[in-house]
Each structure stands twice: as structure tokens, then as C-alpha cells.
C-alpha atoms as a PDB file:
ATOM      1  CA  UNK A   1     -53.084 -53.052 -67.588  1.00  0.00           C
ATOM      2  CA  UNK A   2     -51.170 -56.067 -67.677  1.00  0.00           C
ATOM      3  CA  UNK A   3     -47.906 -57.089 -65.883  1.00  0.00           C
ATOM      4  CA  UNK A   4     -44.394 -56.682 -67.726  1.00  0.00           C
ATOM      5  CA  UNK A   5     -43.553 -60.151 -66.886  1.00  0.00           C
ATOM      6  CA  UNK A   6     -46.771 -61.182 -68.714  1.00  0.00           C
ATOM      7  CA  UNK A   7     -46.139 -59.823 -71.976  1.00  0.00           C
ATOM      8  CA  UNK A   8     -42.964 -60.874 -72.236  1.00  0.00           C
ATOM      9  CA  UNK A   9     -44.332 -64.763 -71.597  1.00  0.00           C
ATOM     10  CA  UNK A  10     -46.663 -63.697 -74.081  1.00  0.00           C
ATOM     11  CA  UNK A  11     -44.087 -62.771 -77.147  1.00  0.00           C
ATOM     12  CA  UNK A  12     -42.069 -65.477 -75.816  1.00  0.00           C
ATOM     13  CA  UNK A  13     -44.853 -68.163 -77.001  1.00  0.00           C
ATOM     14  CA  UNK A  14     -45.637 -66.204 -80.277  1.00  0.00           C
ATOM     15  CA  UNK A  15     -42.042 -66.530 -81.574  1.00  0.00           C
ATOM     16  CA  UNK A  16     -40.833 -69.557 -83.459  1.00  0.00           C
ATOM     17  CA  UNK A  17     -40.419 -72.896 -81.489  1.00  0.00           C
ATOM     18  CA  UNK A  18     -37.061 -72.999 -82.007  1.00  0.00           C
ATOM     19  CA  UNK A  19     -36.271 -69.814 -80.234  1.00  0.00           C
ATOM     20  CA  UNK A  20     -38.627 -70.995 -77.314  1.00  0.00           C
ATOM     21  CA  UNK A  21     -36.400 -73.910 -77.335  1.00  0.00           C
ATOM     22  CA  UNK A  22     -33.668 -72.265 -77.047  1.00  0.00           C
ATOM     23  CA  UNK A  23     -34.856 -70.093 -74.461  1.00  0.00           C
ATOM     24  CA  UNK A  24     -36.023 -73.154 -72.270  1.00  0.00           C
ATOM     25  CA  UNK A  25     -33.069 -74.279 -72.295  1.00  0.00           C
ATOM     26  CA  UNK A  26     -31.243 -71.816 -71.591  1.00  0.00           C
ATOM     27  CA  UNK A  27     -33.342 -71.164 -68.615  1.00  0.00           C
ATOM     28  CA  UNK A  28     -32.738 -74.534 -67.660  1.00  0.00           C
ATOM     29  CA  UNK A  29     -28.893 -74.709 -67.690  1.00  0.00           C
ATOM     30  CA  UNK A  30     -29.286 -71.228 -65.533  1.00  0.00           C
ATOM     31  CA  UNK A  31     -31.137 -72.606 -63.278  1.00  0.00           C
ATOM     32  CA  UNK A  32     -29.280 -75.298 -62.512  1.00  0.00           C
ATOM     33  CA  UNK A  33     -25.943 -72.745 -61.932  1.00  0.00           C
ATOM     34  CA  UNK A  34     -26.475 -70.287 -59.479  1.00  0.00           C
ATOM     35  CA  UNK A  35     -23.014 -68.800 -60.268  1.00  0.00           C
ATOM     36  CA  UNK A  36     -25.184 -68.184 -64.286  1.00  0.00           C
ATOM     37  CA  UNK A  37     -27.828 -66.424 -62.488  1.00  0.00           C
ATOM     38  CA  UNK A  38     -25.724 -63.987 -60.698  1.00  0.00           C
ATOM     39  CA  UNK A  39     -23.599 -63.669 -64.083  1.00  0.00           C
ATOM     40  CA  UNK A  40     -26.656 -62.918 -66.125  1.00  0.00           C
ATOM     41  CA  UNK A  41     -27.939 -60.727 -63.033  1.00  0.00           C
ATOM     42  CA  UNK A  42     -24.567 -58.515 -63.351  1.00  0.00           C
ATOM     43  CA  UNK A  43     -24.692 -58.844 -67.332  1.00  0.00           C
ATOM     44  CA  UNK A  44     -28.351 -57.245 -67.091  1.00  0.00           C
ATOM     45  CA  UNK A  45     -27.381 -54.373 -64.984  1.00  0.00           C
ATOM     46  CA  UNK A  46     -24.355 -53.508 -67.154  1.00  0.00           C
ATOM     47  CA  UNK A  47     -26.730 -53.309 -70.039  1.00  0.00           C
ATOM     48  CA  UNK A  48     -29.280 -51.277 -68.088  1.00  0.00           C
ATOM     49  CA  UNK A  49     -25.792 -48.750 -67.395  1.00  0.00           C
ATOM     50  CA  UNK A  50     -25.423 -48.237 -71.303  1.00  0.00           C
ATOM     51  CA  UNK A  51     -26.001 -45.019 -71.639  1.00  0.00           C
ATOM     52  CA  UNK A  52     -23.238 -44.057 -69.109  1.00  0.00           C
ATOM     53  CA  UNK A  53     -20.448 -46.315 -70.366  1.00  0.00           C
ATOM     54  CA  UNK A  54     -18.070 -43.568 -71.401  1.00  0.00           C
ATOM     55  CA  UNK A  55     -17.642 -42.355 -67.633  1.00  0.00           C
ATOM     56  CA  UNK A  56     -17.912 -45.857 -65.654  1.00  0.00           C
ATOM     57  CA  UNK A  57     -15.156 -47.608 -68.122  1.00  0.00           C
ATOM     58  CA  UNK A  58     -12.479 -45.450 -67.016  1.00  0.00           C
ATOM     59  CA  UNK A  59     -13.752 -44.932 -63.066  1.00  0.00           C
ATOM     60  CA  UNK A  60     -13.720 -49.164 -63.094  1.00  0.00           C
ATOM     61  CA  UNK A  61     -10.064 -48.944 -64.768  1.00  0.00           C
ATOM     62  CA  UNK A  62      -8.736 -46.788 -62.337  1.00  0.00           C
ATOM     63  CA  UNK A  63     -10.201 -48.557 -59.694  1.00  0.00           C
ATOM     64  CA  UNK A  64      -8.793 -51.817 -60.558  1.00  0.00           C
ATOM     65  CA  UNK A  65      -5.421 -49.892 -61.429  1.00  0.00           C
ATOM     66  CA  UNK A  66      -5.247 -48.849 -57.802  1.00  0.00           C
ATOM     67  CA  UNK A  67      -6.334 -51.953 -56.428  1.00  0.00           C
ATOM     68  CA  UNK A  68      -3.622 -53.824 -58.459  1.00  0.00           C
ATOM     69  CA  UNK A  69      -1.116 -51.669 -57.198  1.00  0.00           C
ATOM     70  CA  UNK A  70      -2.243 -52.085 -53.875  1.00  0.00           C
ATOM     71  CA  UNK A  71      -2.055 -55.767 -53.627  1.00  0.00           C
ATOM     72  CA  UNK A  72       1.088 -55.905 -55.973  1.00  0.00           C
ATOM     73  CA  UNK A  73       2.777 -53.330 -53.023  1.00  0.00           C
ATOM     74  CA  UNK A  74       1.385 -55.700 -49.923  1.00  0.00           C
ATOM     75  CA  UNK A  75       2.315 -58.764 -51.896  1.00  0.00           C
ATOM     76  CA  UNK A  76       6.307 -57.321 -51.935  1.00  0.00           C
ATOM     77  CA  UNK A  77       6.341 -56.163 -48.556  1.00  0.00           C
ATOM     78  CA  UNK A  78       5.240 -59.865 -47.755  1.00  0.00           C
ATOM     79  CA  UNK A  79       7.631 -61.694 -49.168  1.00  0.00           C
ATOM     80  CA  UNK A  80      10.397 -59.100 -48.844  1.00  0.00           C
ATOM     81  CA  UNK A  81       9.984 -59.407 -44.754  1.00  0.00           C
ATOM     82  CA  UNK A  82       9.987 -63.046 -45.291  1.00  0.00           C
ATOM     83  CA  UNK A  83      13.050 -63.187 -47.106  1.00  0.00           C
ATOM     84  CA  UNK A  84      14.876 -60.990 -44.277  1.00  0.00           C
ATOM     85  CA  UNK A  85      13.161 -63.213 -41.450  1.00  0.00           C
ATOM     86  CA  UNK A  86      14.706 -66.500 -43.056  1.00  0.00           C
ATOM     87  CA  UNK A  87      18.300 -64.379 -42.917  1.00  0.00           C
END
């Protein structure tokens, strides 16, 4: 049985040369970002997470709706006790 990793080296180099060009190069320019490689890390795992789209989009909107709020609320109390201080 051969490796996953192998057979995907292997279609790689039967496609056209352009698309292995393409692909080198791509792998290149990622390589010499980390910040790509954790991008295309995340971008991976979203696309592995498909299936359950319908129930993470609005948990992650929520989420970042209550964060917002949060730091919105601590971001008024901040400057509203420094605008009393200065009085």
C-alpha cells in the first residue's frame, strides 16, 4: 500500500507542466511566508469542516457578536473613566 503523500506527488507529475509550475511556485512563495502556511493550514481545516457549515457559521457569528460587544463595553468604560479623571 502506498503512502497518501506519495500519490499525490505522483498525480502531481502526471498533470500538465504548467499546473506543476504553478504549483511550485506556489509552494515556493508559501514557504517563504510562514504567516501563508498557517493561512493555508486554517483554509484546509475549514474545508475539511464542510459538511457542518450550517451550525459553525452562526456559533462563530455569535461568538464574535459577543466578543465585539465585550470589547466595545471595556473600550467605553475606558475612556469614560478617563474623561472623569482629567475633570
Amino acid at each position: 500500500m502506498s503512502k497518501p503523500d506519495q500519490n499525490e506527488a505522483e498525480s502531481e507529475q502526471t498533470g500538465p507542466i504548467w499546473k506543476r509550475y504553478v504549483n511550485t511556485i506556489i509552494e515556493t512563495q508559501i514557504a517563504r511566508h510562514p504567516i501563508l502556511v498557517q493561512i493555508r493550514t486554517v483554509w484546509r481545516q475549514i474545508q475539511d469542516e464542510r459538511g457542518i457549515w450550517p451550525y459553525l457559521t452562526p456559533l462563530l457569528a455569535l461568538v464574535f457578536l459577543g466578543t465585539y460587544r465585550a470589547e466595545r463595553r471595556k473600550l467605553r468604560n475606558q475612556v469614560s473613566s478617563s474623561s472623569s479623571a482629567r475633570r
